[in-house]
Every structure is written in C-alpha cells, then in structure tokens.
N, C-alpha and C. Protein backbone atom coordinates (compact mmCIF):
# COMPACT_ATOMS: atom_id res chain seq x y z
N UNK A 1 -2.91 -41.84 -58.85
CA UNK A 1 -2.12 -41.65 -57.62
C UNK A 1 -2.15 -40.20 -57.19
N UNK A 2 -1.80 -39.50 -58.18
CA UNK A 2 -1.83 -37.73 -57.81
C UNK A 2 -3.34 -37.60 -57.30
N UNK A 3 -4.52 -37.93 -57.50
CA UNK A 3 -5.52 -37.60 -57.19
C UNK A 3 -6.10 -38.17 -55.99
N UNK A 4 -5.58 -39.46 -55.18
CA UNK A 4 -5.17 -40.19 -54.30
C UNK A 4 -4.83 -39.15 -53.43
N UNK A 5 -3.42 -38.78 -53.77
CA UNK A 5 -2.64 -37.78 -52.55
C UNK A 5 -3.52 -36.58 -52.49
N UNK A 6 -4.10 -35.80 -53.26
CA UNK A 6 -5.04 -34.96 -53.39
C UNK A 6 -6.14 -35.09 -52.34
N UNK A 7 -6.89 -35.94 -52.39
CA UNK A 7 -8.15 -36.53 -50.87
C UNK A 7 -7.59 -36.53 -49.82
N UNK A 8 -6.30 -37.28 -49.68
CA UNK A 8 -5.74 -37.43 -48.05
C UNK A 8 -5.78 -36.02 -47.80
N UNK A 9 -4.72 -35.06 -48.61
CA UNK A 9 -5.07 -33.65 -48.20
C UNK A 9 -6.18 -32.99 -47.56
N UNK A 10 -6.98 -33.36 -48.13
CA UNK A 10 -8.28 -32.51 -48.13
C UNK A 10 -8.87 -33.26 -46.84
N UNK A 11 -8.89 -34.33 -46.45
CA UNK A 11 -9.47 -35.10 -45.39
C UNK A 11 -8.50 -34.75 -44.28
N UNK A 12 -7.54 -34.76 -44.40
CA UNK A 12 -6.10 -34.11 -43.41
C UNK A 12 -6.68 -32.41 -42.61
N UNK A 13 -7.21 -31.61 -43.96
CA UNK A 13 -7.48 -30.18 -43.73
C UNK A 13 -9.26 -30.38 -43.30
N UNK A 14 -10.21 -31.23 -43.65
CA UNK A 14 -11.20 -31.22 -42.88
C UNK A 14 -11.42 -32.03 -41.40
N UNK A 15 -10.57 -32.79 -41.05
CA UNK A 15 -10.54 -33.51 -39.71
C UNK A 15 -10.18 -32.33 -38.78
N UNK A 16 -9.36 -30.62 -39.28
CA UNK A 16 -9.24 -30.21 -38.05
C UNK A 16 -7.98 -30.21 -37.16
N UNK A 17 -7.77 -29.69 -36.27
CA UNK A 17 -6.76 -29.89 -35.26
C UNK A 17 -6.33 -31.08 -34.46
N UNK A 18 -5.03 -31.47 -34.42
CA UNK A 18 -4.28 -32.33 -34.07
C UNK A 18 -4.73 -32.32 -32.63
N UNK A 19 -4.34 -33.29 -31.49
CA UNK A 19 -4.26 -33.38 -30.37
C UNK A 19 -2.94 -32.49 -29.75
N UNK A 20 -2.02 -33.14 -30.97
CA UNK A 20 -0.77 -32.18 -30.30
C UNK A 20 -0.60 -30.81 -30.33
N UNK A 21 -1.42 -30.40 -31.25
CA UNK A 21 -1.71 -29.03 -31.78
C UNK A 21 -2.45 -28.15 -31.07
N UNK A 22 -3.17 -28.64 -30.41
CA UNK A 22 -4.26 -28.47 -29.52
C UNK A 22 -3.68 -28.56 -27.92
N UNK A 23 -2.66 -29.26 -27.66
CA UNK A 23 -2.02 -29.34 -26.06
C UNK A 23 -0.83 -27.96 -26.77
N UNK A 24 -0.19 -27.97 -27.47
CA UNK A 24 0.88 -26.81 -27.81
C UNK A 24 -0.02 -25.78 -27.92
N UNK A 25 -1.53 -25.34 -28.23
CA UNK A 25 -2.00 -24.14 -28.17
C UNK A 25 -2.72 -23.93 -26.78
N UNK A 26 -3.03 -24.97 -25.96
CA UNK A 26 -3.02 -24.70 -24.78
C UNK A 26 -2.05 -24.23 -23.87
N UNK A 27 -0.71 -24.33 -24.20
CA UNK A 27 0.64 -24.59 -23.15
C UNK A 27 0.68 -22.86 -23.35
N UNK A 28 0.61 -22.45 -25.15
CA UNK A 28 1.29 -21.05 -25.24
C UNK A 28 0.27 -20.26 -24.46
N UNK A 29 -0.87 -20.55 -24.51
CA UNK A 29 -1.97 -19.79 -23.92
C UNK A 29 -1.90 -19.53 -22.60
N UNK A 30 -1.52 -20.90 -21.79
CA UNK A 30 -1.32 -20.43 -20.81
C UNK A 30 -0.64 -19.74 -19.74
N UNK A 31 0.88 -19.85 -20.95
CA UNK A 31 2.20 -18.86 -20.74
C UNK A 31 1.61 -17.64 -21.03
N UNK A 32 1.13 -16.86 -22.11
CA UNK A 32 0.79 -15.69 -22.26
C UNK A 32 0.13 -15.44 -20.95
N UNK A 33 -0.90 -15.74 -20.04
CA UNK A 33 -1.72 -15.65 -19.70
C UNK A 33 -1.03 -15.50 -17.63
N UNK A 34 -0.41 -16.32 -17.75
CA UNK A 34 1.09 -15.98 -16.59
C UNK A 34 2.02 -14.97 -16.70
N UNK A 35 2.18 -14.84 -17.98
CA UNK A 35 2.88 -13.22 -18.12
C UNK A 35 1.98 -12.01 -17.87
N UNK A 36 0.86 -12.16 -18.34
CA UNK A 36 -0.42 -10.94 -18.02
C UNK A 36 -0.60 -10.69 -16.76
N UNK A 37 -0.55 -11.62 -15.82
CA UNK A 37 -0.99 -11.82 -14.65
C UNK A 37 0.29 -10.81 -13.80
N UNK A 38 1.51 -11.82 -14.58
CA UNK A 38 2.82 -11.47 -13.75
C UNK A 38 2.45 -9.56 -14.00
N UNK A 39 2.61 -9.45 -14.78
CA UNK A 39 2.97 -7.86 -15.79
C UNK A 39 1.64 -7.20 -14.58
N UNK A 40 0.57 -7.98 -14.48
CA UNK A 40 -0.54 -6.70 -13.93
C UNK A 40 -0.33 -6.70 -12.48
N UNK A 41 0.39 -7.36 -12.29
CA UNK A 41 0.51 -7.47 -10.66
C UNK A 41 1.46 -6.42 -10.26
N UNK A 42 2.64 -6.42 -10.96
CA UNK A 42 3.89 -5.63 -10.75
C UNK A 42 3.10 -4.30 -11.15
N UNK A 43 2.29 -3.58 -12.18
CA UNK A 43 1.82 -2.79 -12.22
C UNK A 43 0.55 -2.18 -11.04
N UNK A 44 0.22 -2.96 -10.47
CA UNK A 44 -0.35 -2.75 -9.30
C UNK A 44 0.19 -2.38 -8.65
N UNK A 45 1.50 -3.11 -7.87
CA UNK A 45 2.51 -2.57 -7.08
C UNK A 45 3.18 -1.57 -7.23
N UNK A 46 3.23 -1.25 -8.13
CA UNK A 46 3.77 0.17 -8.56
C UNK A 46 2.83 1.28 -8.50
N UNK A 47 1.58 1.04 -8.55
CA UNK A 47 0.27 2.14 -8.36
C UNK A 47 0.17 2.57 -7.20
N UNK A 48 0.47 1.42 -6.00
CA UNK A 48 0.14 1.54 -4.59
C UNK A 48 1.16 2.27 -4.47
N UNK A 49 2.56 1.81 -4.47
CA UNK A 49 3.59 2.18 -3.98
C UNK A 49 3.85 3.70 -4.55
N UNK A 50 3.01 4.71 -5.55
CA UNK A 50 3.25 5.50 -6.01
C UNK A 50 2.20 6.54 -5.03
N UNK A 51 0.84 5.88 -4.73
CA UNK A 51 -0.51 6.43 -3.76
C UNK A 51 0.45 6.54 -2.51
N UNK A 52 1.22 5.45 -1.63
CA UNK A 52 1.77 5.71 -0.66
C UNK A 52 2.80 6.71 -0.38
N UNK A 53 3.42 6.92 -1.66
CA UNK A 53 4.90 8.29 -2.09
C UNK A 53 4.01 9.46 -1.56
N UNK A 54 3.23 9.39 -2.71
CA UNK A 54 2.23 10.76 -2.86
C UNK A 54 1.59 10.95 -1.33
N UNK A 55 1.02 9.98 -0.98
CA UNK A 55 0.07 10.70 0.66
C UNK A 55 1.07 11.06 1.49
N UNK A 56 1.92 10.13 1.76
CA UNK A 56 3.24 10.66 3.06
C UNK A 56 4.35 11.57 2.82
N UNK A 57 3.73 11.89 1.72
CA UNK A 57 5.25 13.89 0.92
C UNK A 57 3.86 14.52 1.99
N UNK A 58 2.13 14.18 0.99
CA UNK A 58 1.51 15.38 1.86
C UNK A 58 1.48 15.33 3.21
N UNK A 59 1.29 14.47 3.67
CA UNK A 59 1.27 14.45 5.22
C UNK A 59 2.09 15.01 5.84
N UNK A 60 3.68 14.78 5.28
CA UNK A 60 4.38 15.60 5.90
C UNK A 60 4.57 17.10 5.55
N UNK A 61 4.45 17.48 4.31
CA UNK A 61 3.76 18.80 4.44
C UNK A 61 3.06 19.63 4.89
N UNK A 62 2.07 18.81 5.51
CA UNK A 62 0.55 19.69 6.23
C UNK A 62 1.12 19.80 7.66
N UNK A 63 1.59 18.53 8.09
CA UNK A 63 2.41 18.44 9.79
C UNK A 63 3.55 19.74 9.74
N UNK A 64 4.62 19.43 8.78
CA UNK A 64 5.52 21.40 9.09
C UNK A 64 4.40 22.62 8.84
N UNK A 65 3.68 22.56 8.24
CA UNK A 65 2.65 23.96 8.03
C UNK A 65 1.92 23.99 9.52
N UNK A 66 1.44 22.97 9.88
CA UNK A 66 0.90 23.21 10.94
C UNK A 66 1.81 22.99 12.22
N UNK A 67 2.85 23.04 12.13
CA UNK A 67 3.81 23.37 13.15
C UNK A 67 4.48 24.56 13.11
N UNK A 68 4.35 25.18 11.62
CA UNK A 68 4.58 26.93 11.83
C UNK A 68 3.53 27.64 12.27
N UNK A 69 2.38 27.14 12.34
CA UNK A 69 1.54 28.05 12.80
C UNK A 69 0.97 27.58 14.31
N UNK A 70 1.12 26.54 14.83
CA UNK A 70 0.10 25.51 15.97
C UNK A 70 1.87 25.59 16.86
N UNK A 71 2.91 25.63 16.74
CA UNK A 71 4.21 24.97 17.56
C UNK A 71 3.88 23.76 17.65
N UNK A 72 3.26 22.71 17.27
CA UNK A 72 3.45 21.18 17.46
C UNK A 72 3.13 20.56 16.13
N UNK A 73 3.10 19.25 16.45
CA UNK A 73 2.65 18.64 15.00
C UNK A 73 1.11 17.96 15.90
N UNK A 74 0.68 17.73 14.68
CA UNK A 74 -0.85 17.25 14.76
C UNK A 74 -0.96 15.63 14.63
N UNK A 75 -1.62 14.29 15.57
CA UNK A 75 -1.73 12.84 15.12
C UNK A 75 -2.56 12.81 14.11
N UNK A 76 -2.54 12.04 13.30
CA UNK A 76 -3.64 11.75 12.13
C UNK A 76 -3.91 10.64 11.99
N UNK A 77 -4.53 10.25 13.28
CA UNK A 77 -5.16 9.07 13.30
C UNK A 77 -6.75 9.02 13.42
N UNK A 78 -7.64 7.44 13.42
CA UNK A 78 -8.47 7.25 13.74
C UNK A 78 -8.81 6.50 15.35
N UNK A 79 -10.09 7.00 15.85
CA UNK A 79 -10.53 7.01 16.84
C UNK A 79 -9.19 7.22 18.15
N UNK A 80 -8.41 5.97 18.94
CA UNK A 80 -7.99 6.04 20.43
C UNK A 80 -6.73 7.10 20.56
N UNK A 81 -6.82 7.53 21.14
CA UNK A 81 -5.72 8.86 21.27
C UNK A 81 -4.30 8.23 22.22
N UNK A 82 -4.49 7.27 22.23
CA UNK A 82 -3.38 6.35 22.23
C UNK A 82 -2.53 5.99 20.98
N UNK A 83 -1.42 6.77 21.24
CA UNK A 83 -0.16 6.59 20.42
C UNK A 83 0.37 5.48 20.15
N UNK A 84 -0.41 4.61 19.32
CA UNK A 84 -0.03 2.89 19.08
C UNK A 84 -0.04 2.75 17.92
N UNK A 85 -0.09 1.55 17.80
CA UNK A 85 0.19 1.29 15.40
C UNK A 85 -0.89 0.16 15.95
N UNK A 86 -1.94 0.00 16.57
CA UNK A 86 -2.96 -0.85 16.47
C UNK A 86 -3.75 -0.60 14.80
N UNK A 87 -4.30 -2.09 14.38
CA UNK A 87 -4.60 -1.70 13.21
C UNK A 87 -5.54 -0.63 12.94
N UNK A 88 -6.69 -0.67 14.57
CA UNK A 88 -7.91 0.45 14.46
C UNK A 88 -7.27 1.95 14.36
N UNK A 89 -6.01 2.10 14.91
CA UNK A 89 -5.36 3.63 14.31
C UNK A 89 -5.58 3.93 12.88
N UNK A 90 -5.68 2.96 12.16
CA UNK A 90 -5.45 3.19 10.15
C UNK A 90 -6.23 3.75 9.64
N UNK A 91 -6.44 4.92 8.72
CA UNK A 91 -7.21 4.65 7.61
C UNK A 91 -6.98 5.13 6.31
N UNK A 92 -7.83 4.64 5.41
CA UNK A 92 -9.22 4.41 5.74
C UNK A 92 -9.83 3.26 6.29
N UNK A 93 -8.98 2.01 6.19
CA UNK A 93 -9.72 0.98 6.63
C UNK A 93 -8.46 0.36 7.74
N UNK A 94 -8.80 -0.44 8.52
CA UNK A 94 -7.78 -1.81 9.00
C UNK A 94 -7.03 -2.16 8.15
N UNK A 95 -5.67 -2.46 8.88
CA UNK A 95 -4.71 -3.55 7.41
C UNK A 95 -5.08 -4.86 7.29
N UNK A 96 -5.49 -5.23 9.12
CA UNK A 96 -6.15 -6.88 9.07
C UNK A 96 -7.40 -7.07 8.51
N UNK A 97 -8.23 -6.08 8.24
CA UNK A 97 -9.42 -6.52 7.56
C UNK A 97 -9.77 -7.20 6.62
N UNK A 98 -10.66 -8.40 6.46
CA UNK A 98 -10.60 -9.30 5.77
C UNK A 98 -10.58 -8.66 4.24
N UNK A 99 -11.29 -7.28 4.15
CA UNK A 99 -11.10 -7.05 2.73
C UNK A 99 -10.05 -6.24 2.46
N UNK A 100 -9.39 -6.17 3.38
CA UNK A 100 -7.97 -5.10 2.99
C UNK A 100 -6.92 -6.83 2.38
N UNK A 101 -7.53 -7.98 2.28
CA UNK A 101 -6.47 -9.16 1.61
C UNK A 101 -6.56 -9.06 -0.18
N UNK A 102 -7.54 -8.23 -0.18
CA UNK A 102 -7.67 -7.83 -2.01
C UNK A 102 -6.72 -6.85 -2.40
N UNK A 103 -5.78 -7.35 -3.78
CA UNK A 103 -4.85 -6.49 -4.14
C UNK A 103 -5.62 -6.05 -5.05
N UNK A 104 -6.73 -6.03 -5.37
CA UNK A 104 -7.05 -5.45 -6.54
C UNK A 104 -8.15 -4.86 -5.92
N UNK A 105 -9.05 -4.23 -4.80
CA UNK A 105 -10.12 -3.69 -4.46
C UNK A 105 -9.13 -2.46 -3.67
N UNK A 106 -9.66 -1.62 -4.36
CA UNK A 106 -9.58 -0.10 -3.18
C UNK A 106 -10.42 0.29 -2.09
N UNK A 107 -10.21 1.20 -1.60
CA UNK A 107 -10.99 1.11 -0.23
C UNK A 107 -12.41 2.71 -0.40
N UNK A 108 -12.75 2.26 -1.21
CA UNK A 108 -13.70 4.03 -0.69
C UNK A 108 -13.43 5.18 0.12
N UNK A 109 -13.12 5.93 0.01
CA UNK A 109 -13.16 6.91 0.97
C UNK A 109 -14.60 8.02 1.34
N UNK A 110 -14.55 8.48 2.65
CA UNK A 110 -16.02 8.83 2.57
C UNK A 110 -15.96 10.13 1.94
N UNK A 111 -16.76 11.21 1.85
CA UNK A 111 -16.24 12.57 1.47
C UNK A 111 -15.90 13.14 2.52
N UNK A 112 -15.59 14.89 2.48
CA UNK A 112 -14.76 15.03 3.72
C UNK A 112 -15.19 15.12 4.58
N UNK A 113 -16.82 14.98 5.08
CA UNK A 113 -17.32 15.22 6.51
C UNK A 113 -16.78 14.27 6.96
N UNK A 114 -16.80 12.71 6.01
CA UNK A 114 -16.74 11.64 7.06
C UNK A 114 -15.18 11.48 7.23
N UNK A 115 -14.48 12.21 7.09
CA UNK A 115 -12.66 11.70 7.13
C UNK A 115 -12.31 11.99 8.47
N UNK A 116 -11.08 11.39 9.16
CA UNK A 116 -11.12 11.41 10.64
C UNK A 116 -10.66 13.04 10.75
N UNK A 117 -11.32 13.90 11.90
CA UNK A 117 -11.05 15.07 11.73
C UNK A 117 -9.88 15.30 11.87
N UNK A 118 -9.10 14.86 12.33
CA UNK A 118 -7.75 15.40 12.80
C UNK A 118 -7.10 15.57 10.47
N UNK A 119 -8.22 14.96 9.75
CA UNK A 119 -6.90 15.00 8.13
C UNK A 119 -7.73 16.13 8.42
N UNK A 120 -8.85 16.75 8.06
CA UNK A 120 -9.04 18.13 8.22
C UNK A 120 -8.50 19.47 8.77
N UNK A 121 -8.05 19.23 10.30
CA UNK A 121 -7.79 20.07 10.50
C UNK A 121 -6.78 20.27 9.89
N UNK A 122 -5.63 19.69 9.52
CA UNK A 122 -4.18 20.06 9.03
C UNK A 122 -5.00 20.15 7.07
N UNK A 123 -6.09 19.81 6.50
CA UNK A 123 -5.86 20.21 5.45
C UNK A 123 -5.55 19.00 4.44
N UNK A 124 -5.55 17.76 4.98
CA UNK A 124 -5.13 17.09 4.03
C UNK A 124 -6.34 16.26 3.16
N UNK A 125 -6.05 16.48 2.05
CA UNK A 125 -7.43 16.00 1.20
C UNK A 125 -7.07 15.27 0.22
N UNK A 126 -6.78 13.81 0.08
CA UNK A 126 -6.62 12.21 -0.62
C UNK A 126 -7.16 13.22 -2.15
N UNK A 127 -6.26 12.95 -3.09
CA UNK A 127 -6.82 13.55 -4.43
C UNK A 127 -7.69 12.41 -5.32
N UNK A 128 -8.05 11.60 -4.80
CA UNK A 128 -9.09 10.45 -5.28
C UNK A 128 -9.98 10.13 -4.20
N UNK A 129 -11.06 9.18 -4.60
CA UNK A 129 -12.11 9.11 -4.26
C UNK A 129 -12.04 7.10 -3.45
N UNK A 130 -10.69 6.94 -3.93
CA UNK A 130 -10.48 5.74 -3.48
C UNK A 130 -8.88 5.42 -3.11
N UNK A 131 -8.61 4.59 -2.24
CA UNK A 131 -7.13 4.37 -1.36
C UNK A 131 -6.78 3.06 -1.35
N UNK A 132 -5.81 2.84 -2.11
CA UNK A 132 -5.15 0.95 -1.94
C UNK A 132 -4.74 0.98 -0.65
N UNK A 133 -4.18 1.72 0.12
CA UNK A 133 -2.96 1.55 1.38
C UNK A 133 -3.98 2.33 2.54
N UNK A 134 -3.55 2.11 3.58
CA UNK A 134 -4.07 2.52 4.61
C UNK A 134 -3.31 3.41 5.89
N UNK A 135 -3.61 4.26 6.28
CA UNK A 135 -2.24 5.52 6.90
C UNK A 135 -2.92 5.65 8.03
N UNK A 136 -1.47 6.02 8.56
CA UNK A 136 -1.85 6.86 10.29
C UNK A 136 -0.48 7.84 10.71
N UNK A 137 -0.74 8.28 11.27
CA UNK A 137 0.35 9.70 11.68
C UNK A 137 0.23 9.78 13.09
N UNK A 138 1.71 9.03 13.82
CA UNK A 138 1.82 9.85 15.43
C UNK A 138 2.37 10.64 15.28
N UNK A 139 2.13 11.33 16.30
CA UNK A 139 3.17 12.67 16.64
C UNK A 139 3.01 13.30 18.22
N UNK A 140 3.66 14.03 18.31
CA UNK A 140 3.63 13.84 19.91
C UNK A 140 4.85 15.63 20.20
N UNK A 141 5.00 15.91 21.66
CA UNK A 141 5.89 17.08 22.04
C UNK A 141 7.06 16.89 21.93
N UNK A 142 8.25 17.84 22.86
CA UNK A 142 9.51 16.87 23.05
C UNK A 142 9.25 15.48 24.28
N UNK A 143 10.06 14.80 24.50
CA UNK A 143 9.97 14.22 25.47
C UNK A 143 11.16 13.98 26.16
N UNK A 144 11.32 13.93 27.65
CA UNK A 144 12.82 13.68 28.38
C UNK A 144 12.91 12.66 28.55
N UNK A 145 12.98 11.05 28.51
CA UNK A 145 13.47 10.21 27.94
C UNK A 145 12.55 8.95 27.44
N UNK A 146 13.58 8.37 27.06
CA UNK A 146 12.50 7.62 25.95
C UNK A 146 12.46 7.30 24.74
N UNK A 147 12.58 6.34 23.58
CA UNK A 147 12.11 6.49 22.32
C UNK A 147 10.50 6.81 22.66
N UNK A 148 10.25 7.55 21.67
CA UNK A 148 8.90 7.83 21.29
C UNK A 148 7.97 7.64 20.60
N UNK A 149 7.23 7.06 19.90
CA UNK A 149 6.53 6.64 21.20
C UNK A 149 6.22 5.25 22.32
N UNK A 150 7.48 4.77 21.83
CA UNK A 150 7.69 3.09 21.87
C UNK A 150 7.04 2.25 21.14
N UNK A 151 6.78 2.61 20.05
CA UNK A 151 6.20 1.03 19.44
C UNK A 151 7.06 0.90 18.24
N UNK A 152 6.81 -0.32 17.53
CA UNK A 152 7.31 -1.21 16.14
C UNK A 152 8.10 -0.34 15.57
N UNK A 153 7.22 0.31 14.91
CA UNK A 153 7.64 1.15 13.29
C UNK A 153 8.70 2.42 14.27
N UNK A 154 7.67 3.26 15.38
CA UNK A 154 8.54 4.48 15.37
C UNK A 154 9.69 4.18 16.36
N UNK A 155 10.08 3.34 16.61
CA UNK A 155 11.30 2.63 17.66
C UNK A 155 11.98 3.07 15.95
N UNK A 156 11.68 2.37 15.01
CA UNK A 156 12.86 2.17 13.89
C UNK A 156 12.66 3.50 13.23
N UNK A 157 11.84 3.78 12.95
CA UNK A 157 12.00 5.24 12.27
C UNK A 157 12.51 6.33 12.89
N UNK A 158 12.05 6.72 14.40
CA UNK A 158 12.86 8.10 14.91
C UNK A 158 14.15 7.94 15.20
N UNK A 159 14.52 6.56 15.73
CA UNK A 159 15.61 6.17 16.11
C UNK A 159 16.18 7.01 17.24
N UNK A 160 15.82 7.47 18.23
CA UNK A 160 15.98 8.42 19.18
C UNK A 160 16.21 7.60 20.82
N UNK A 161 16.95 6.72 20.68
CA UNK A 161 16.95 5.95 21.80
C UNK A 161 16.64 6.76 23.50
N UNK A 162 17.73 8.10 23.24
CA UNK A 162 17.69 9.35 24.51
C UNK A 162 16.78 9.95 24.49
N UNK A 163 16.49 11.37 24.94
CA UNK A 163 15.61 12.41 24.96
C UNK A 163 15.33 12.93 23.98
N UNK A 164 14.42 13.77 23.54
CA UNK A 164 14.18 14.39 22.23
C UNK A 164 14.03 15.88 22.59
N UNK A 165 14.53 17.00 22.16
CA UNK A 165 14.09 17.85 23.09
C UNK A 165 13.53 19.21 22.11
N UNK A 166 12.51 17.98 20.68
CA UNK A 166 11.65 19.36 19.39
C UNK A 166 10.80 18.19 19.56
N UNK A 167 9.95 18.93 19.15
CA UNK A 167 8.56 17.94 18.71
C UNK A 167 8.86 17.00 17.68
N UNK A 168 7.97 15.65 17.39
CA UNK A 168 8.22 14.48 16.12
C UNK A 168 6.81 14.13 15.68
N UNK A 169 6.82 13.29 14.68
CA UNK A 169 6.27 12.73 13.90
C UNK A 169 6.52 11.69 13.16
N UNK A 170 6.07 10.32 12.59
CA UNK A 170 6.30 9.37 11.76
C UNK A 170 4.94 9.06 10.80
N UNK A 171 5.00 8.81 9.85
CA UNK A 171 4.08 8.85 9.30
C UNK A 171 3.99 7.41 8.97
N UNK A 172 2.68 6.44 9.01
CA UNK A 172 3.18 5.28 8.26
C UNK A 172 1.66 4.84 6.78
N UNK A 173 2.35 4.24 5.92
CA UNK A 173 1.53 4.17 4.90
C UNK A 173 1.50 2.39 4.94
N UNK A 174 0.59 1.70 4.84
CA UNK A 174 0.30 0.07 4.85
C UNK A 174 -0.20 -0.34 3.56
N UNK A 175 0.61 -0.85 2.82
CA UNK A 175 -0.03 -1.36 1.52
C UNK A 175 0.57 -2.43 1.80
N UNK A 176 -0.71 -3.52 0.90
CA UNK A 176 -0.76 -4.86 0.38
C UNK A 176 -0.33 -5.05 -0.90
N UNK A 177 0.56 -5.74 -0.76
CA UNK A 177 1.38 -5.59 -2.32
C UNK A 177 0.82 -7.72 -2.73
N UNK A 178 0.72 -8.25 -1.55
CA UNK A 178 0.81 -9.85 -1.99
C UNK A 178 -0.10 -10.68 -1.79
N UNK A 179 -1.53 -9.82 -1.62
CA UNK A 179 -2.96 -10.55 -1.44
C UNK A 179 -2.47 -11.15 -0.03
N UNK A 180 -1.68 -11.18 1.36
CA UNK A 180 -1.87 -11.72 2.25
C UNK A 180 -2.74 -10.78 3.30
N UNK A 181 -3.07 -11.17 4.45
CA UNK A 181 -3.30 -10.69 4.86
C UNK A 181 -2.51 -10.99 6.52
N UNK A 182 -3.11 -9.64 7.74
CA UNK A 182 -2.09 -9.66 8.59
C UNK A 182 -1.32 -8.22 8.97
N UNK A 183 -1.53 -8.03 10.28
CA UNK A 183 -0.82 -6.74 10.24
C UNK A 183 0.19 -7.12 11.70
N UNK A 184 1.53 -6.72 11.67
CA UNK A 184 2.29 -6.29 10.62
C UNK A 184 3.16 -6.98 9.47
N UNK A 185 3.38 -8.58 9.85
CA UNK A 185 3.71 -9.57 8.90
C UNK A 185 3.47 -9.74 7.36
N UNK A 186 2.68 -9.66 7.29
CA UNK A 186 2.64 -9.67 6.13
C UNK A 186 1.97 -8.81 5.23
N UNK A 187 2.35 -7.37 5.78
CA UNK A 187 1.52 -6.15 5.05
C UNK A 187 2.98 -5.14 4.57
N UNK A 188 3.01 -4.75 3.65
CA UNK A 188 4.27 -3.81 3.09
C UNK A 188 3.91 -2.74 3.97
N UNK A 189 4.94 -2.09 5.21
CA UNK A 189 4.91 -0.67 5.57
C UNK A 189 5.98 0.44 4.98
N UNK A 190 5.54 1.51 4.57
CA UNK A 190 6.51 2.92 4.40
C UNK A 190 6.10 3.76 5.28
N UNK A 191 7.30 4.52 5.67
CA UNK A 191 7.25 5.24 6.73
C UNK A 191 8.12 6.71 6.54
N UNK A 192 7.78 7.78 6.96
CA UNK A 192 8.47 9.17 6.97
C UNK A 192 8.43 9.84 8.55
N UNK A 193 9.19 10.91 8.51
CA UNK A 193 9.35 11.64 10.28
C UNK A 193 9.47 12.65 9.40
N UNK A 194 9.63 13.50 10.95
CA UNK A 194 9.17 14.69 10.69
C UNK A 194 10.99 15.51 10.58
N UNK A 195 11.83 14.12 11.01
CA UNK A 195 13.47 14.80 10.65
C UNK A 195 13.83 14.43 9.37
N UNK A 196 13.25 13.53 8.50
CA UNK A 196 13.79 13.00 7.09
C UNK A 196 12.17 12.74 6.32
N UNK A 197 12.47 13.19 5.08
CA UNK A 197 11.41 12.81 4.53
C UNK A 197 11.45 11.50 3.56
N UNK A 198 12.60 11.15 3.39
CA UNK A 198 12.92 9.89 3.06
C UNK A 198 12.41 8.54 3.09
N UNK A 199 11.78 7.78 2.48
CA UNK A 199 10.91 6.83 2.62
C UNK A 199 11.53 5.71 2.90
N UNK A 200 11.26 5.17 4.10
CA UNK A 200 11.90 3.84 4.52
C UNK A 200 10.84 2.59 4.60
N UNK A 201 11.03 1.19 4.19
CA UNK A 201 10.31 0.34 3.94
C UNK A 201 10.29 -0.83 4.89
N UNK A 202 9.65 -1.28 5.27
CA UNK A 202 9.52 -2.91 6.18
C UNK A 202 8.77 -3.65 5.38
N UNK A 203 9.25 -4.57 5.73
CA UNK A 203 8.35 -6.15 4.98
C UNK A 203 7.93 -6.39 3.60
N UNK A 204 9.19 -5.99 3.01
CA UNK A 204 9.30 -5.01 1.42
C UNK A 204 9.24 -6.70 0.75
N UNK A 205 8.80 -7.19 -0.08
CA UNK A 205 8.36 -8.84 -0.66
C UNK A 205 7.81 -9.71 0.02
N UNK A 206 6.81 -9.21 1.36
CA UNK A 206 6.16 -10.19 1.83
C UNK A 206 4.65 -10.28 1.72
C-alpha cells in the first residue's frame, strides 16, 4: 500500500500543471500586468506634465527679458501671425495630428535652424532633443477694449474683460495625457500670462 501511494505521487508530480493552476496563473499574470500598465501610464503623465512646467517657467522668462529690453513681449508661434489657438499655431507638431494620439511617441525636434524663429529670437532652447506636448505663445500691446485676444484659452487665462492698458501674454502647453486625440476636447491644456506665472489647467482627465 505505502508503495501504491508512492506512484500516485510521482504520476501526480509528472502529469504537470492542473487546469486550475494554470487559469489562477493566468488571472495573477494578468493583474500584474494591469498594474504595470496602470503604474507606466501615470508615470508618463507625470513626465509630460513635468516637460510642460519646465517649457512655460522658460517661456515666460525669455517674454519679461525681452520686454526689458524690446518694451513688448514677443508671439511664439508657428507660421499665421494671426493671434488664434488654431492647431497650425503649435509646436512642434499639431495637437490634432494623427501622431500627436501616441502617449508614448515624442515629437522630434529639429535643431535650432529649423525652430520657428520667433523661439530664437527671445532665446528659448527645449533642453532635449524631443517634446511630448506641443506650445504656442500669444502676446500682443495694450489694447482699449476688448479681451485679448478673444479666443478659448486667453478669454480664460487673461481674464481682462475691459481695456488693458501694459502689454500681455499667455502661454499655452498641449499635452496628451489619454491617447485621444482632438484639439481642444480631448487634449490636456496648461496655460501661464505674463501677470501670473501660475499654471492653470483645462481638460485635466480627458
């Protein structure tokens, strides 16, 4: 009999893994594997959201330097000299661009010949070679009435419903925090002026 129970053993330990053993090492696997995901995502968001801190302190740094020396502030946009939040104002890239829907691809930047001249003239130089978020900078004189420059973001950021009677600025930074794509719905914006440097957020979990 003892030598009986002895074989089942051994036939028990060479048959291998259970079915149930085998769905319970699938289940934990695939919990670990949802936590990794969860954990690298939130760490992403925290990378961008740290690239967006960092560019719009400098931006607004280079805009007061070059308003002690120029009396105005400088736009830091790409191509139309139209004061709009169209996505072609952004860069380095579009927010709607089909590849700006990757949370995990950065955007190249060119070196500095190719950067829109206006980051040059004020001096501003991206300390990497690559950009999750995508920026633009109005700015403009005083103006006698008016918010300025009427659109989305700087209606809410200058908040200047009357006249303005110093020069402004808003700075805005566009990161994708949720693989959607879409501008402005479903793209995370931060934003700074040239009266607070304080970072204010739109569409903050979408």
């Amino acid at each position: 009999m003892k030598t009986l129970a002895i074989n089942k053993e051994r036939s028990r330990s060479e048959a291998g893994f259970s079915l149930v053993e085998l769905i319970v090492v699938v289940v934990i696997i695939g919990i670990l594997a949802t936590m990794a995901n969860y954990g690298y995502g939130k760490w992403i968001g925290r990378a961008r959201r740290a690239e967006a801190v960092a560019l719009l302190a400098e931006m607004s740094a280079k805009e007061q330097v070059y308003l002690m020396e120029f009396g105005a502030y400088l736009p830091l946009r790409v191509g139309a000299v139209a004061l709009d939040e169209s996505p072609a104002a952004f860069y380095p890239m579009s927010p709607d661009n089909a590849a700006f829907e990757s949370r995990r691809t950065a955007t190249s930047i060119a070196n500095g010949a190719g950067w829109p001249v206006s980051w040059r003239n004020v001096g501003l130089r991206p300390r990497t070679a690559q950009l999750y978020c995508t920026y633009l900078l109005n700015a403009g004189p005083a103006v006698v009435a008016g918010t300025p420059p009427g659109t989305f973001y700087g209606d809410r950021l200058l908040n200047q419903p009357g006249a303005t009677t110093r020069p402004w600025f808003y700075a805005l930074a566009a990161c994708n925090f949720s693989g959607a794509a879409g501008m402005p719905n479903n793209v995370h914006v931060m934003g700074v002026t040239a009266d607070s440097p304080v970072i204010r957020e739109f569409n903050e979990g979408q």
